[in-house]
ModelCIF file with pLDDT and N, C-alpha, C, O atoms, coordinates in Angstrom:
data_MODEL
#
_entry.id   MODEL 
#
_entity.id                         1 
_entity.type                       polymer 
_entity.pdbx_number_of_molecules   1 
#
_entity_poly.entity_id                      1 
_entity_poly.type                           'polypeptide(L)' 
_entity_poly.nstd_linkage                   no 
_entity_poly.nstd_monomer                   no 
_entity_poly.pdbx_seq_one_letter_code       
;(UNK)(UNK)(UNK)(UNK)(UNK)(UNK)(UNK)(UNK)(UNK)(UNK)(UNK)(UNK)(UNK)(UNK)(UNK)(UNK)
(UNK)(UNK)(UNK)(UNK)(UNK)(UNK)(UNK)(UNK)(UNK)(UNK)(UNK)(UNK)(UNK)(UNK)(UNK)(UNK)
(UNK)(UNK)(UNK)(UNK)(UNK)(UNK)(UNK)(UNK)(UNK)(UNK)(UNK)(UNK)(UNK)(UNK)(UNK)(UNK)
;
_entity_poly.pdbx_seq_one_letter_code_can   XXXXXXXXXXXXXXXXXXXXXXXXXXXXXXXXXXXXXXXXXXXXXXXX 
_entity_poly.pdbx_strand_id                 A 
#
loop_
_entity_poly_seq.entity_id 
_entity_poly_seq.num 
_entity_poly_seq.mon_id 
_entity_poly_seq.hetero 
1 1  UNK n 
1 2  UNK n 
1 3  UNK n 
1 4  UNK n 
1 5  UNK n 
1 6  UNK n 
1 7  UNK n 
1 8  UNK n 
1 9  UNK n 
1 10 UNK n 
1 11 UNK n 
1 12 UNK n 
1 13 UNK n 
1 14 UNK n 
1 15 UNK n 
1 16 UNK n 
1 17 UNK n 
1 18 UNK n 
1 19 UNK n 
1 20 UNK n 
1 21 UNK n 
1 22 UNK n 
1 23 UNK n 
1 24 UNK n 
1 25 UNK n 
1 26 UNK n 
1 27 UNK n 
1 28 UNK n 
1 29 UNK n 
1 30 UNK n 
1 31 UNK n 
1 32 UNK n 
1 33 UNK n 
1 34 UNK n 
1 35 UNK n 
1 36 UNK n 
1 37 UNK n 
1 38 UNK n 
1 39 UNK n 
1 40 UNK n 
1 41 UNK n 
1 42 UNK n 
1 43 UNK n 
1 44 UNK n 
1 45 UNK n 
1 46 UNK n 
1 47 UNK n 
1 48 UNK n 
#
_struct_asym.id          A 
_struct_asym.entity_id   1 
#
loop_
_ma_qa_metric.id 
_ma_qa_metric.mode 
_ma_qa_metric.name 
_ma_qa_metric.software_group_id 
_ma_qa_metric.type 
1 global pLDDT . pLDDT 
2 local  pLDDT . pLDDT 
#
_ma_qa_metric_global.metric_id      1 
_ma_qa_metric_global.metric_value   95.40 
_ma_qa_metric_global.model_id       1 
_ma_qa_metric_global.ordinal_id     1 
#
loop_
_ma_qa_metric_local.label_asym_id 
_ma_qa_metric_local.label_comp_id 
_ma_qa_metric_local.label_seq_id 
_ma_qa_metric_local.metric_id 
_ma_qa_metric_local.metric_value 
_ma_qa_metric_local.model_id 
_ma_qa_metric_local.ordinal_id 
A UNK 1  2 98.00 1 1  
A UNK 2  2 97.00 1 2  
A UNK 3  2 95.00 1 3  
A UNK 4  2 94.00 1 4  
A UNK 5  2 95.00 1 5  
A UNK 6  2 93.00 1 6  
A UNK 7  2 94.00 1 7  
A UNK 8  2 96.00 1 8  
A UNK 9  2 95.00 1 9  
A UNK 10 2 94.00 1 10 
A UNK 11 2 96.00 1 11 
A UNK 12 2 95.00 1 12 
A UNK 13 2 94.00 1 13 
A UNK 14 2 95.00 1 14 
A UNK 15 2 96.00 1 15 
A UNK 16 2 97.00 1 16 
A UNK 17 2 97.00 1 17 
A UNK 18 2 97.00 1 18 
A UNK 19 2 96.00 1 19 
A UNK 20 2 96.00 1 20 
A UNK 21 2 96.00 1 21 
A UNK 22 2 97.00 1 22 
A UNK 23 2 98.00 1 23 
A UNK 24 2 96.00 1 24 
A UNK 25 2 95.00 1 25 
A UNK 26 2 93.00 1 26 
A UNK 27 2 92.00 1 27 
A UNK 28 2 92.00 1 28 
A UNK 29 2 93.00 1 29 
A UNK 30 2 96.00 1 30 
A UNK 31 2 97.00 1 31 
A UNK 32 2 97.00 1 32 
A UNK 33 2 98.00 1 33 
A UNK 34 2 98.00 1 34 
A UNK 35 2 98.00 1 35 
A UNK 36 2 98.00 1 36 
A UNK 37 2 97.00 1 37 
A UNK 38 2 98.00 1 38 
A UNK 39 2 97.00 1 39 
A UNK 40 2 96.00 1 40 
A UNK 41 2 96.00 1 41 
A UNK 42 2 94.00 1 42 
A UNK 43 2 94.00 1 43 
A UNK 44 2 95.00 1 44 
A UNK 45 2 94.00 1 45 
A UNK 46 2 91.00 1 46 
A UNK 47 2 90.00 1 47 
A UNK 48 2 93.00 1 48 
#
loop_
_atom_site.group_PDB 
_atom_site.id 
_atom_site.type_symbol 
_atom_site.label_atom_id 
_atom_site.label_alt_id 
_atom_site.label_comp_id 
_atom_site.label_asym_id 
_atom_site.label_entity_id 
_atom_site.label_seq_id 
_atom_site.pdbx_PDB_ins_code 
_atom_site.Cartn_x 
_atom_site.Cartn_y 
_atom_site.Cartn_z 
_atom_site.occupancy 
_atom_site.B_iso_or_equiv 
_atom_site.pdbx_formal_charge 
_atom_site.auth_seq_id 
_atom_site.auth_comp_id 
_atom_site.auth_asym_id 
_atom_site.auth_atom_id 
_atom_site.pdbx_PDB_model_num 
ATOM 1   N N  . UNK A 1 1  ? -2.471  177.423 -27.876 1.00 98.00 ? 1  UNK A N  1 
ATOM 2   C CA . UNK A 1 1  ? -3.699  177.939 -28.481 1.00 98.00 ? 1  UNK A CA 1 
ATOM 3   C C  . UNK A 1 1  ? -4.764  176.868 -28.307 1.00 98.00 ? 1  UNK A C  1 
ATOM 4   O O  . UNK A 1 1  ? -4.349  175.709 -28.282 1.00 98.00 ? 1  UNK A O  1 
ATOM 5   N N  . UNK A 1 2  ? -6.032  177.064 -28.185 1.00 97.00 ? 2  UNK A N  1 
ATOM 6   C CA . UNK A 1 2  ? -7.460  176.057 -28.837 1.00 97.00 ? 2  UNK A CA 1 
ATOM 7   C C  . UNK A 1 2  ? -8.056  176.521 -29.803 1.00 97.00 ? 2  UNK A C  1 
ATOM 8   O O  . UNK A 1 2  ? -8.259  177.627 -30.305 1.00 97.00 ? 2  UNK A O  1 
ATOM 9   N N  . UNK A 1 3  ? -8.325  175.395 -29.997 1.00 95.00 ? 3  UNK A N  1 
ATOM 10  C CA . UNK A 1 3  ? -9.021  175.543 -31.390 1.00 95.00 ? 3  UNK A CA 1 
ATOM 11  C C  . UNK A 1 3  ? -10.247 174.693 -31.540 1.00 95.00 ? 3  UNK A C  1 
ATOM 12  O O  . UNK A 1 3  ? -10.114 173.568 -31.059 1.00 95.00 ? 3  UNK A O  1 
ATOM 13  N N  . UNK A 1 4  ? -11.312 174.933 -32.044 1.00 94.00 ? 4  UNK A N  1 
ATOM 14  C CA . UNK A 1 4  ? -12.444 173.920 -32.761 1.00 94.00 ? 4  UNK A CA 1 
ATOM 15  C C  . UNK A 1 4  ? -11.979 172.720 -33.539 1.00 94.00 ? 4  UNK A C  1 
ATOM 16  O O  . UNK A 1 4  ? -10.980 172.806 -34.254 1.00 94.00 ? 4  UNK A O  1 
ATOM 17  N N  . UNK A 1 5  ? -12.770 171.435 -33.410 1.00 95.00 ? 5  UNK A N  1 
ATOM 18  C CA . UNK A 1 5  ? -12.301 170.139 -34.191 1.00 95.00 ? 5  UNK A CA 1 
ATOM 19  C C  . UNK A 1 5  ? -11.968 170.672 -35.557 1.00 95.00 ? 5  UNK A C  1 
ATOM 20  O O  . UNK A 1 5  ? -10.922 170.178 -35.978 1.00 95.00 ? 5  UNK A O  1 
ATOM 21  N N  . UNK A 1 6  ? -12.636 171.684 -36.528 1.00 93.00 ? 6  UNK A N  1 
ATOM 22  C CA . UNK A 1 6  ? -12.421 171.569 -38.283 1.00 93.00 ? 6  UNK A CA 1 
ATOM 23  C C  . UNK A 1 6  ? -11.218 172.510 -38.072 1.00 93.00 ? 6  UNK A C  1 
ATOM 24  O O  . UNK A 1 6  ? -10.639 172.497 -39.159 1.00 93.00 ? 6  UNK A O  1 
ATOM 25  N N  . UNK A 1 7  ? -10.519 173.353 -37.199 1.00 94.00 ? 7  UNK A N  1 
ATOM 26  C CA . UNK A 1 7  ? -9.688  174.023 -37.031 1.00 94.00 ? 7  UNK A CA 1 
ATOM 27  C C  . UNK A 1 7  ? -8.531  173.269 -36.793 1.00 94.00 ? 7  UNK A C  1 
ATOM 28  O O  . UNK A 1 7  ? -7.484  173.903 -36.920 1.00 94.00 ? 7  UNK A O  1 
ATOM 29  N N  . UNK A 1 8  ? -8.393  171.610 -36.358 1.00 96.00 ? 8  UNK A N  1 
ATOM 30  C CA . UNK A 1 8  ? -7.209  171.095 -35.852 1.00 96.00 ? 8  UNK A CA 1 
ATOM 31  C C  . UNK A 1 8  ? -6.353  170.590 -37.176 1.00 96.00 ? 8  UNK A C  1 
ATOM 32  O O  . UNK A 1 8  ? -5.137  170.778 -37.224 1.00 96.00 ? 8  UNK A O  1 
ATOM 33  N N  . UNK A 1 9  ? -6.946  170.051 -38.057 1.00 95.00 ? 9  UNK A N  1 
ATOM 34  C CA . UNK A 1 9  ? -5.696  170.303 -39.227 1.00 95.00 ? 9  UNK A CA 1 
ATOM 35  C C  . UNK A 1 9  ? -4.300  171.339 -39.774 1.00 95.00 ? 9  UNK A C  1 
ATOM 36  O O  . UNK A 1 9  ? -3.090  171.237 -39.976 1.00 95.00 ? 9  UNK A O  1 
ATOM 37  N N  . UNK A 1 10 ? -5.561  172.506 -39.851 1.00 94.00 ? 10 UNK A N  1 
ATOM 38  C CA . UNK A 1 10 ? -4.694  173.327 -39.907 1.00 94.00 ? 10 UNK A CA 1 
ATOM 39  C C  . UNK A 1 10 ? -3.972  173.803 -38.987 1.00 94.00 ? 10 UNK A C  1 
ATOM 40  O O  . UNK A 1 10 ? -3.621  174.845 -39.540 1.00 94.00 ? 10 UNK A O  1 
ATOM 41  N N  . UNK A 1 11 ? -3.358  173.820 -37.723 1.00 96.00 ? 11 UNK A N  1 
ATOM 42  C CA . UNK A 1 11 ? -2.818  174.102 -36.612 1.00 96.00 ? 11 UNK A CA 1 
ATOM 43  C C  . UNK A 1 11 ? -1.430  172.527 -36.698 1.00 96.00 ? 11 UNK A C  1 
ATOM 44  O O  . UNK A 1 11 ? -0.281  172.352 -36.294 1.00 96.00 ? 11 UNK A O  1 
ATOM 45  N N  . UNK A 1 12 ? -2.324  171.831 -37.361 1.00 95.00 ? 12 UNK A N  1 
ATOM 46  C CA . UNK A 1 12 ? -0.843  170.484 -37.178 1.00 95.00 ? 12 UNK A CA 1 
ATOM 47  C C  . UNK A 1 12 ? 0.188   170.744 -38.303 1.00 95.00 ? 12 UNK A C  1 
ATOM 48  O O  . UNK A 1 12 ? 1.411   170.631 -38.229 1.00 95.00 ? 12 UNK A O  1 
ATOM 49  N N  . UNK A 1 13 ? -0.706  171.183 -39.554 1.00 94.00 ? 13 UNK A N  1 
ATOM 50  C CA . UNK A 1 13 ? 0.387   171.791 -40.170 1.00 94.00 ? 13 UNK A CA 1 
ATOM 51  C C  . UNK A 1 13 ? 1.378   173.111 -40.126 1.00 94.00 ? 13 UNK A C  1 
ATOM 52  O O  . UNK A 1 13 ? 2.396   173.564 -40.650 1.00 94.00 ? 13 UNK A O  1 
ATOM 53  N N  . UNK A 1 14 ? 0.243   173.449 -39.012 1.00 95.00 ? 14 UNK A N  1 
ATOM 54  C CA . UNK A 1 14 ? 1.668   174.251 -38.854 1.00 95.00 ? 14 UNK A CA 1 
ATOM 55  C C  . UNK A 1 14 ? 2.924   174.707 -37.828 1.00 95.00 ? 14 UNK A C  1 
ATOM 56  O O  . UNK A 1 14 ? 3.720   175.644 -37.767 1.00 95.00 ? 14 UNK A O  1 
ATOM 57  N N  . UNK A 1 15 ? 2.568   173.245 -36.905 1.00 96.00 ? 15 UNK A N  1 
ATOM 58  C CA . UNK A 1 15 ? 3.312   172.891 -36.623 1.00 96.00 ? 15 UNK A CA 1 
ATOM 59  C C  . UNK A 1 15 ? 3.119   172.759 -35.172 1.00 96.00 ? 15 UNK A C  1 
ATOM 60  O O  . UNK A 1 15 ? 4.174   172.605 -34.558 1.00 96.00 ? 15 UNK A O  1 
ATOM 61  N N  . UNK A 1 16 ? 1.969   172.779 -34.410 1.00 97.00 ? 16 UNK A N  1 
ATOM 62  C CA . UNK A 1 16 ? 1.193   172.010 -33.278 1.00 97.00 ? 16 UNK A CA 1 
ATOM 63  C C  . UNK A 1 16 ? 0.952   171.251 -33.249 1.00 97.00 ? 16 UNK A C  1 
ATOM 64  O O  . UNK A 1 16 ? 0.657   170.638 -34.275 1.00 97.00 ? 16 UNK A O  1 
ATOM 65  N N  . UNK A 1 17 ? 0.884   170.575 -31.717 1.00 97.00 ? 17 UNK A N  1 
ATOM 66  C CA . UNK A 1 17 ? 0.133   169.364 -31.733 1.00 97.00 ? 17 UNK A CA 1 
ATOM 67  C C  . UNK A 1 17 ? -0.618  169.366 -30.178 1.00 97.00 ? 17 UNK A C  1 
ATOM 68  O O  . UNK A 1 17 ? -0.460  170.102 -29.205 1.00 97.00 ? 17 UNK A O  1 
ATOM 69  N N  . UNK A 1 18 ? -1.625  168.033 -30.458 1.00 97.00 ? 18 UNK A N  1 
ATOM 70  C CA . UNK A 1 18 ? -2.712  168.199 -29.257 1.00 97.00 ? 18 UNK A CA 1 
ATOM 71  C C  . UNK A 1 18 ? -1.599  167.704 -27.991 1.00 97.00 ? 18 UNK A C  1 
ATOM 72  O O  . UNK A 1 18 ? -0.398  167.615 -28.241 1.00 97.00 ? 18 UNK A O  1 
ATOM 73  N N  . UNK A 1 19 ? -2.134  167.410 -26.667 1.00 96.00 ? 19 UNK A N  1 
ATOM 74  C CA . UNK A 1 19 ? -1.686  167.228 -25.756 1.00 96.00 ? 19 UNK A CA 1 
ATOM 75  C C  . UNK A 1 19 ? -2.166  166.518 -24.705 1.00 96.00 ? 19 UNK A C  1 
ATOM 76  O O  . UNK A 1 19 ? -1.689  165.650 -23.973 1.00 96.00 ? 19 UNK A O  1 
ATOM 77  N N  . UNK A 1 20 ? -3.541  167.246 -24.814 1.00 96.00 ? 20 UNK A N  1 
ATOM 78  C CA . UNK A 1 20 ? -4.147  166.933 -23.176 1.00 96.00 ? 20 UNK A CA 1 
ATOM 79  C C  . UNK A 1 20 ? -5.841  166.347 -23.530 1.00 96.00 ? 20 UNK A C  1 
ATOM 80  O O  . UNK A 1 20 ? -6.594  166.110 -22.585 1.00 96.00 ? 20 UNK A O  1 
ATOM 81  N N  . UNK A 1 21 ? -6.416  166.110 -25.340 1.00 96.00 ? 21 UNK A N  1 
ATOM 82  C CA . UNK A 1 21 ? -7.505  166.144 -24.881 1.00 96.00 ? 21 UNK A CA 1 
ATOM 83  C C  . UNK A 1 21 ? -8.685  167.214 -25.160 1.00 96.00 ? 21 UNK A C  1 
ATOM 84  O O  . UNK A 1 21 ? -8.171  168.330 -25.234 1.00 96.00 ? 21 UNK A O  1 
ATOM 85  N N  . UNK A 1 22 ? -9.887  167.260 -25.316 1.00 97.00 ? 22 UNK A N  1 
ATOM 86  C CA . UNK A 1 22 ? -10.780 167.628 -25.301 1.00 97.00 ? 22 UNK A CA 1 
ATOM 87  C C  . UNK A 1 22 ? -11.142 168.857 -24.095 1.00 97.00 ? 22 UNK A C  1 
ATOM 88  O O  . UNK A 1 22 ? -10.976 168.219 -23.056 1.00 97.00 ? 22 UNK A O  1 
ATOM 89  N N  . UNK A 1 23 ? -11.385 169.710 -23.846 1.00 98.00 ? 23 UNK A N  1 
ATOM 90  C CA . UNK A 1 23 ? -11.713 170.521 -22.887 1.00 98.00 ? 23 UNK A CA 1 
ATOM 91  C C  . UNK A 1 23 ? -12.652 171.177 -23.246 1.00 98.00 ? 23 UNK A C  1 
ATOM 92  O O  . UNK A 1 23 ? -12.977 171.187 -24.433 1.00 98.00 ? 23 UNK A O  1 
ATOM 93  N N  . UNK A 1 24 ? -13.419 171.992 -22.168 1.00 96.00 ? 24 UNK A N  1 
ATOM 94  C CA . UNK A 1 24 ? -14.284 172.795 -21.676 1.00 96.00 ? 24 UNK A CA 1 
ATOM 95  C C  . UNK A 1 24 ? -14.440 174.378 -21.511 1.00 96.00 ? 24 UNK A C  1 
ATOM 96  O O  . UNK A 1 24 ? -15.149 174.805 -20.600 1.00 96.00 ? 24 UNK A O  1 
ATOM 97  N N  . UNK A 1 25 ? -13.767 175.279 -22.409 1.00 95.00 ? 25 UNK A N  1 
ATOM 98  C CA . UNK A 1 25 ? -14.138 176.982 -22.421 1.00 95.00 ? 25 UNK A CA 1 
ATOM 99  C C  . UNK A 1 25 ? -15.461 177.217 -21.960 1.00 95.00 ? 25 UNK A C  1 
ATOM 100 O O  . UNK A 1 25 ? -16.530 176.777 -22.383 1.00 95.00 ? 25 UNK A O  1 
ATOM 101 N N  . UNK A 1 26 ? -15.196 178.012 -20.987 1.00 93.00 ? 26 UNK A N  1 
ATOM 102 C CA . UNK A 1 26 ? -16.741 178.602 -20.605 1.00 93.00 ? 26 UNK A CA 1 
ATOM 103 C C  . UNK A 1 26 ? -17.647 179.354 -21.872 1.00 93.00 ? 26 UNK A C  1 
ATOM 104 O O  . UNK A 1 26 ? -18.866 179.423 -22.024 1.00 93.00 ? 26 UNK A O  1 
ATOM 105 N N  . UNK A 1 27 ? -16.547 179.868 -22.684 1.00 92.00 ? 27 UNK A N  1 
ATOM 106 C CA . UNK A 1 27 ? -17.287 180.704 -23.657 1.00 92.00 ? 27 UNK A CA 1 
ATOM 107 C C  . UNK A 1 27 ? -17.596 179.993 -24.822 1.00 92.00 ? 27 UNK A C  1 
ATOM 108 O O  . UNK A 1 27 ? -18.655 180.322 -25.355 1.00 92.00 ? 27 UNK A O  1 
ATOM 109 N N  . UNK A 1 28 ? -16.778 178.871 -25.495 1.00 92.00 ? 28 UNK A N  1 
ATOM 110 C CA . UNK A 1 28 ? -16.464 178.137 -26.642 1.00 92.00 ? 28 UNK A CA 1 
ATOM 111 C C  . UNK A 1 28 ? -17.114 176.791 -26.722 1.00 92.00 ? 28 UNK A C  1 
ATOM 112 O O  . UNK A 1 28 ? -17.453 176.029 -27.628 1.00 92.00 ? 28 UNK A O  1 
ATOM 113 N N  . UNK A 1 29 ? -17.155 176.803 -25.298 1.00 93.00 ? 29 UNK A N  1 
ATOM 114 C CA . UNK A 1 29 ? -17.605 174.935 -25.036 1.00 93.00 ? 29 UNK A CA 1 
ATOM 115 C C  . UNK A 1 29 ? -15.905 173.808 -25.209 1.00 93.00 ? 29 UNK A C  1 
ATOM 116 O O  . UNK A 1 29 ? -14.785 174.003 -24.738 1.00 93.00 ? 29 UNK A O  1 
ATOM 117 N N  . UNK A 1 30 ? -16.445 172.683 -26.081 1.00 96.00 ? 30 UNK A N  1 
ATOM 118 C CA . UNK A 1 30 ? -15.423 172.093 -26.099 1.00 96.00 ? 30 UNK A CA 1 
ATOM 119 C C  . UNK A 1 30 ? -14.455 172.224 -27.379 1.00 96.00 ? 30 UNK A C  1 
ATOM 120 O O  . UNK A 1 30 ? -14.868 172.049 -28.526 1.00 96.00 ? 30 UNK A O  1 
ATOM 121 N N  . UNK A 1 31 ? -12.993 172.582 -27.031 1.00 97.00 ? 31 UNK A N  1 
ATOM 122 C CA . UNK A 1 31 ? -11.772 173.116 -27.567 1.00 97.00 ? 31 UNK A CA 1 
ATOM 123 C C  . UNK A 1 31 ? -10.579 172.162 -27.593 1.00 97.00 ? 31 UNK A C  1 
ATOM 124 O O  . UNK A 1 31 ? -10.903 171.157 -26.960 1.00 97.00 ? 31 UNK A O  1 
ATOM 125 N N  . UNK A 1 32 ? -9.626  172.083 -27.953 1.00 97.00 ? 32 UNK A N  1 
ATOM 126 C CA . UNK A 1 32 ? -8.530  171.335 -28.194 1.00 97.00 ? 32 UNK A CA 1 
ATOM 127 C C  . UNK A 1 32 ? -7.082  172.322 -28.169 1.00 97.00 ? 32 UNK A C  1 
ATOM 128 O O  . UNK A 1 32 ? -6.339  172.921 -28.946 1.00 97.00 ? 32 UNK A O  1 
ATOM 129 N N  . UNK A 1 33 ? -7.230  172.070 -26.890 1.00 98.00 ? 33 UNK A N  1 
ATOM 130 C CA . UNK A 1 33 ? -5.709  172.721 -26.611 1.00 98.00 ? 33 UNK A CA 1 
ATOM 131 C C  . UNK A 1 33 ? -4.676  171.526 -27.653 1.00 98.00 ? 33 UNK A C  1 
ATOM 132 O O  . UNK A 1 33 ? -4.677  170.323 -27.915 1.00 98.00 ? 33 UNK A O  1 
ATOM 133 N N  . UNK A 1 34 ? -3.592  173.188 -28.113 1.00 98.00 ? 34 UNK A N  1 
ATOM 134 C CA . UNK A 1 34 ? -2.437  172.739 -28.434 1.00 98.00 ? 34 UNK A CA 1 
ATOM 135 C C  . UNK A 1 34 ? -1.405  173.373 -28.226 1.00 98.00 ? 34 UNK A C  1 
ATOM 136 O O  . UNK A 1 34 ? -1.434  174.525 -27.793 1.00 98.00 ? 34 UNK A O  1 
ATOM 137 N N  . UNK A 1 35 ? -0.046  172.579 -28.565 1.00 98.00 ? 35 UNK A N  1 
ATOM 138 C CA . UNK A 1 35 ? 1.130   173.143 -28.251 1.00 98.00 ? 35 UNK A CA 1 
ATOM 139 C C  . UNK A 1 35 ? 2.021   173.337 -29.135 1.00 98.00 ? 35 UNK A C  1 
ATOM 140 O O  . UNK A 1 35 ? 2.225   172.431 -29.944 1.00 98.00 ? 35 UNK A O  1 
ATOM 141 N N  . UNK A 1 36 ? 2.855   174.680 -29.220 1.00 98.00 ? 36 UNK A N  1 
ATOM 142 C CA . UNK A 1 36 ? 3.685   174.852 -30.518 1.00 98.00 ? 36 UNK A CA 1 
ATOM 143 C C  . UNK A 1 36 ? 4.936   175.048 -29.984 1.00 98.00 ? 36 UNK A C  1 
ATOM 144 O O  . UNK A 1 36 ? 4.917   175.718 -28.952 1.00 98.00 ? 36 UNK A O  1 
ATOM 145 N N  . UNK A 1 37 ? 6.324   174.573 -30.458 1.00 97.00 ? 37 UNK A N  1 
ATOM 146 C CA . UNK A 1 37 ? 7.844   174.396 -29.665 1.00 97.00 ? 37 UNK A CA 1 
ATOM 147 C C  . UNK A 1 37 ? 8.263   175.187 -30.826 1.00 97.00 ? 37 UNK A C  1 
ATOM 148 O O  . UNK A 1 37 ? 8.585   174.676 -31.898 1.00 97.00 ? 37 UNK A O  1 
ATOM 149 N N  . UNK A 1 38 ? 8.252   176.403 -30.597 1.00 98.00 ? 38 UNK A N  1 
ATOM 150 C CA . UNK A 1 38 ? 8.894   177.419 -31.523 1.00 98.00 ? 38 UNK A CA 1 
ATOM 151 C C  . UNK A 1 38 ? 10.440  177.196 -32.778 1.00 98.00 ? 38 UNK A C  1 
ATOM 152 O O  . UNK A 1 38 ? 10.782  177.606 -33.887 1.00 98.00 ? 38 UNK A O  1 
ATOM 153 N N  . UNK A 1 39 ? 10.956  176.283 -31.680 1.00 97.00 ? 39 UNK A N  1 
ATOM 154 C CA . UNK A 1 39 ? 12.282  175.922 -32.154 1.00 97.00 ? 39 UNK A CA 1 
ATOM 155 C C  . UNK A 1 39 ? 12.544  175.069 -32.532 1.00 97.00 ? 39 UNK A C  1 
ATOM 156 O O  . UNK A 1 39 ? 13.744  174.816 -32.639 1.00 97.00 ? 39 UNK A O  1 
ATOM 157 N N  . UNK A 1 40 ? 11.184  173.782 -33.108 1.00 96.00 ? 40 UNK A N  1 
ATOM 158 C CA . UNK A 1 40 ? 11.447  173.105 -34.073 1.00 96.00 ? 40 UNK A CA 1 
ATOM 159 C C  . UNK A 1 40 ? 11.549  172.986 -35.426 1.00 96.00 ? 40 UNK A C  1 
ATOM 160 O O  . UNK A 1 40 ? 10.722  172.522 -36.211 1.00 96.00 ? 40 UNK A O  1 
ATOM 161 N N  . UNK A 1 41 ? 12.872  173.543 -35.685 1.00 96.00 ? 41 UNK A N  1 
ATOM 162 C CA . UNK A 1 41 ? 12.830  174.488 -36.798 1.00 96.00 ? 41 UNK A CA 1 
ATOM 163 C C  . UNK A 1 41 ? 13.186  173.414 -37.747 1.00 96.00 ? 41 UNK A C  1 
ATOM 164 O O  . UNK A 1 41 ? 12.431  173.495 -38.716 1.00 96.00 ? 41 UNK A O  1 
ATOM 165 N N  . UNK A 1 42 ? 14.085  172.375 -37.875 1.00 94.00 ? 42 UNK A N  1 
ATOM 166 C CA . UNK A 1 42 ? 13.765  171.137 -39.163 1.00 94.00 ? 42 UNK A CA 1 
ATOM 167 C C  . UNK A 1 42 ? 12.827  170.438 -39.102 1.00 94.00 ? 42 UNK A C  1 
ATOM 168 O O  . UNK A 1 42 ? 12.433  169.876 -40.124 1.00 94.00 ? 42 UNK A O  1 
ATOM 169 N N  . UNK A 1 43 ? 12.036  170.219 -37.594 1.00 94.00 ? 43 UNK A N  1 
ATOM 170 C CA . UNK A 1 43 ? 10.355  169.598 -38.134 1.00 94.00 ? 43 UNK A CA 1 
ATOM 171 C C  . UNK A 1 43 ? 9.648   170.914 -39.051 1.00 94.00 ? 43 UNK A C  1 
ATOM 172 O O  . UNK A 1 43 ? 9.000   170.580 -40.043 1.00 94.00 ? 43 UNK A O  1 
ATOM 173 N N  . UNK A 1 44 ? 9.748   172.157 -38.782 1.00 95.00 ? 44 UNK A N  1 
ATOM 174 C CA . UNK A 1 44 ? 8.773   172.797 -39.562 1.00 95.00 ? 44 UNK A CA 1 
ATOM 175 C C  . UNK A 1 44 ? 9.495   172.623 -40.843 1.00 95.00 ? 44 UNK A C  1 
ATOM 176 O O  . UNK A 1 44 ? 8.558   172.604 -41.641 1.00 95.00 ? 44 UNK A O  1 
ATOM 177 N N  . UNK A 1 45 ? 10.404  172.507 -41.422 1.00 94.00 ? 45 UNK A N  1 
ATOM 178 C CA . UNK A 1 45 ? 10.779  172.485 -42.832 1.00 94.00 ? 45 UNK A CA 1 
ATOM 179 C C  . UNK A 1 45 ? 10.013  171.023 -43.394 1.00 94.00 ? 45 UNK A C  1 
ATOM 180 O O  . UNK A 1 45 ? 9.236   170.889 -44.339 1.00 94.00 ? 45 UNK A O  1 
ATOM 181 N N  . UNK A 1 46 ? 10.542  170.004 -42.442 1.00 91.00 ? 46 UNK A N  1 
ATOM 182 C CA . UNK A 1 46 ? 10.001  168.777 -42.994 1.00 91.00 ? 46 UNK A CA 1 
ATOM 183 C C  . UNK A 1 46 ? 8.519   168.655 -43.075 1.00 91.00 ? 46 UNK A C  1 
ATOM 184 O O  . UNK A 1 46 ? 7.985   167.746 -43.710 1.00 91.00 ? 46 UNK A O  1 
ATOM 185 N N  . UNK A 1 47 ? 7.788   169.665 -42.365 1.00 90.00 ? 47 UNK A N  1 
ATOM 186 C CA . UNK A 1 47 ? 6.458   169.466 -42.645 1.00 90.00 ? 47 UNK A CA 1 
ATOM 187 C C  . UNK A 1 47 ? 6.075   170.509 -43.701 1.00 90.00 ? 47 UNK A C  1 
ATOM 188 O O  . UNK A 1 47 ? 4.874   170.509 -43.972 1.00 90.00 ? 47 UNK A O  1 
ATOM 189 N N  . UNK A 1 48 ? 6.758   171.307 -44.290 1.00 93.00 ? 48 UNK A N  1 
ATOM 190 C CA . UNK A 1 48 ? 6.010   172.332 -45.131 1.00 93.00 ? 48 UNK A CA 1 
ATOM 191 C C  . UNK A 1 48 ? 5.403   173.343 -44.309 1.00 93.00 ? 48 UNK A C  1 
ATOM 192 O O  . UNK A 1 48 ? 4.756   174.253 -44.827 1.00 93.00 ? 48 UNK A O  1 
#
């Protein structure tokens, strides 16, 4: 997913994280790709 900078909190809690950096959407401008590993299923407990 990307998301806007006030949007990246909430995306770490729930259980993303950044990767690559700052980028460029033609439509959005600049976004923050992230990545979610579906199957980290005792990090998501340990994070709430």
């Amino acid at each position: 997913i990307d998301c806007n900078r006030h949007l990246i909190p909430f995306f770490e809690r729930l259980g993303y994280f950044s990767y690559c950096g700052w980028r460029f959407h033609k439509e959005y401008g600049s976004v923050m790709p992230m990545f979610h590993a579906v199957d980290a299923v005792s990090y998501l407990e340990q994070t709430g």
